[in-house]
Protein backbone atom coordinates (compact mmCIF):
# COMPACT_ATOMS: atom_id res chain seq x y z
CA UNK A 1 131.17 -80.72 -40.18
CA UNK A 2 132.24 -84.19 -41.51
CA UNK A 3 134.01 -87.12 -39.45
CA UNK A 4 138.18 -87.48 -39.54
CA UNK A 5 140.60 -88.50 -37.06
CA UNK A 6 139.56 -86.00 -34.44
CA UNK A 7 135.59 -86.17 -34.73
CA UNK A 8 133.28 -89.24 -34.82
CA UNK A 9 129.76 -88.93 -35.65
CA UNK A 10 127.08 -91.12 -33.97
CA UNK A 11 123.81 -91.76 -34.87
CA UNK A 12 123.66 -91.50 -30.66
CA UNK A 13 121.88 -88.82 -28.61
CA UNK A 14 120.99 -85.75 -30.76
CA UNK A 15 122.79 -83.11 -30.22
CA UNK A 16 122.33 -80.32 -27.66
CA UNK A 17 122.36 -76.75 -27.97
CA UNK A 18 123.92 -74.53 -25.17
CA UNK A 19 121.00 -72.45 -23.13
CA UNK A 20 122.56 -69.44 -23.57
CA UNK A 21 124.87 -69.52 -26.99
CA UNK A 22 123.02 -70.98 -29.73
CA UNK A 23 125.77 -71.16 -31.91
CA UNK A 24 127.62 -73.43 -29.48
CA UNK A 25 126.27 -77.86 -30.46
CA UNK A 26 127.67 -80.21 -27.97
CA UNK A 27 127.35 -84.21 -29.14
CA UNK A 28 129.05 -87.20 -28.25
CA UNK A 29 130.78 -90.49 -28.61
CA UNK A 30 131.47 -93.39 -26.57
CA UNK A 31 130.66 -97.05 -26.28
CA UNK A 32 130.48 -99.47 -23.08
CA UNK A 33 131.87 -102.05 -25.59
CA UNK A 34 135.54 -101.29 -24.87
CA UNK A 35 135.21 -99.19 -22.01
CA UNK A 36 136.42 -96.36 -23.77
CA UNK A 37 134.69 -93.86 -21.75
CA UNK A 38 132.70 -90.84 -23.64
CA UNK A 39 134.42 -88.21 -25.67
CA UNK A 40 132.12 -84.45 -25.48
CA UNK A 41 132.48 -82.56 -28.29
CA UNK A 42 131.78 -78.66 -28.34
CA UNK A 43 130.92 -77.13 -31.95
CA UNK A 44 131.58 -73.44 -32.33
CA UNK A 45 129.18 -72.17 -35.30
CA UNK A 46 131.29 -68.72 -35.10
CA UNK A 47 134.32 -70.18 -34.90
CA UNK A 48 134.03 -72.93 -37.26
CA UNK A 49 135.74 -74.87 -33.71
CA UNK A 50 135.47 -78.22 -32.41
CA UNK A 51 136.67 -79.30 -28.93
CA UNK A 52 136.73 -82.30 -27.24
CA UNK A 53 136.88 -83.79 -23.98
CA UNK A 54 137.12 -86.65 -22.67
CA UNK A 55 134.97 -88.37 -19.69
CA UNK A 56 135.95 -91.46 -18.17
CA UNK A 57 131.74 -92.37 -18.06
CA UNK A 58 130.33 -95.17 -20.88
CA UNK A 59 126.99 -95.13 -22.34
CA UNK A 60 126.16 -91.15 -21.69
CA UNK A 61 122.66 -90.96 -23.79
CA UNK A 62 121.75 -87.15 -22.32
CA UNK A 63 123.29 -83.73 -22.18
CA UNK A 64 121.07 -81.21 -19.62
CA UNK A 65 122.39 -77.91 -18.12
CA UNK A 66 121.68 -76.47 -14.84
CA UNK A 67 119.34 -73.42 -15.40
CA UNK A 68 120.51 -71.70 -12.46
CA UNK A 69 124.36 -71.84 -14.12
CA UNK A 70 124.18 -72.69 -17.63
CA UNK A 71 127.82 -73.33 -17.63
CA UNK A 72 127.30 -76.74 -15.91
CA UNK A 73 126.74 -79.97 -18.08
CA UNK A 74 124.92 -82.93 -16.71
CA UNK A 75 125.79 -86.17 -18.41
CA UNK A 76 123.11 -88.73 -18.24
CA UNK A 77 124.21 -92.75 -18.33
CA UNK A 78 122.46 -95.96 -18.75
CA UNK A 79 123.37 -99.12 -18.18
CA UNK A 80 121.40 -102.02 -19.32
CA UNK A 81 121.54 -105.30 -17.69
C-alpha cells in the first residue's frame, strides 16, 4: 500500500492485526499538534480495501480488542504533560 490523498503512513504505533481475520491491518494517524483527532484505517488483504474512520481522540498510540467480542476496538491515548 503506498501513501496518497486518502492514506497517511506514520512511523506511529505498529500496526494491528484483527483477532479473528488476519487478513484485516488496522493503523493510524493523528497528531495532538492541531487537534486533528485520529483517523483508523482498516486494510483488507482480500480486498485490496482501505477504510477509514475518523475519531475525534489525539495521540491514540494502541489498538487492543476485547477477547470476549473481537469486533470491539479499544483505542489507547497518551497525553504528555
Amino acid at each position: 500500500m503506498d501513501q496518497d490523498g486518502g492514506i497517511t503512513l506514520t512511523n506511529g504505533p505498529p500496526p494491528t492485526v484483527h483477532p479473528t481475520d488476519p487478513g484485516v491491518l488496522h493503523f493510524e494517524f493523528g497528531t495532538g499538534w492541531s487537534g486533528i483527532g485520529t483517523d483508523i484505517y482498516r486494510h483488507d488483504s482480500r480486498r485490496d480495501l482501505v477504510t477509514k474512520t475518523h475519531n475525534s481522540y489525539d495521540r491514540v498510540t494502541a489498538f487492543a480488542f476485547n477477547p470476549a467480542e473481537p469486533g470491539v476496538m479499544y483505542l489507547g491515548t497518551a497525553e504528555e504533560l
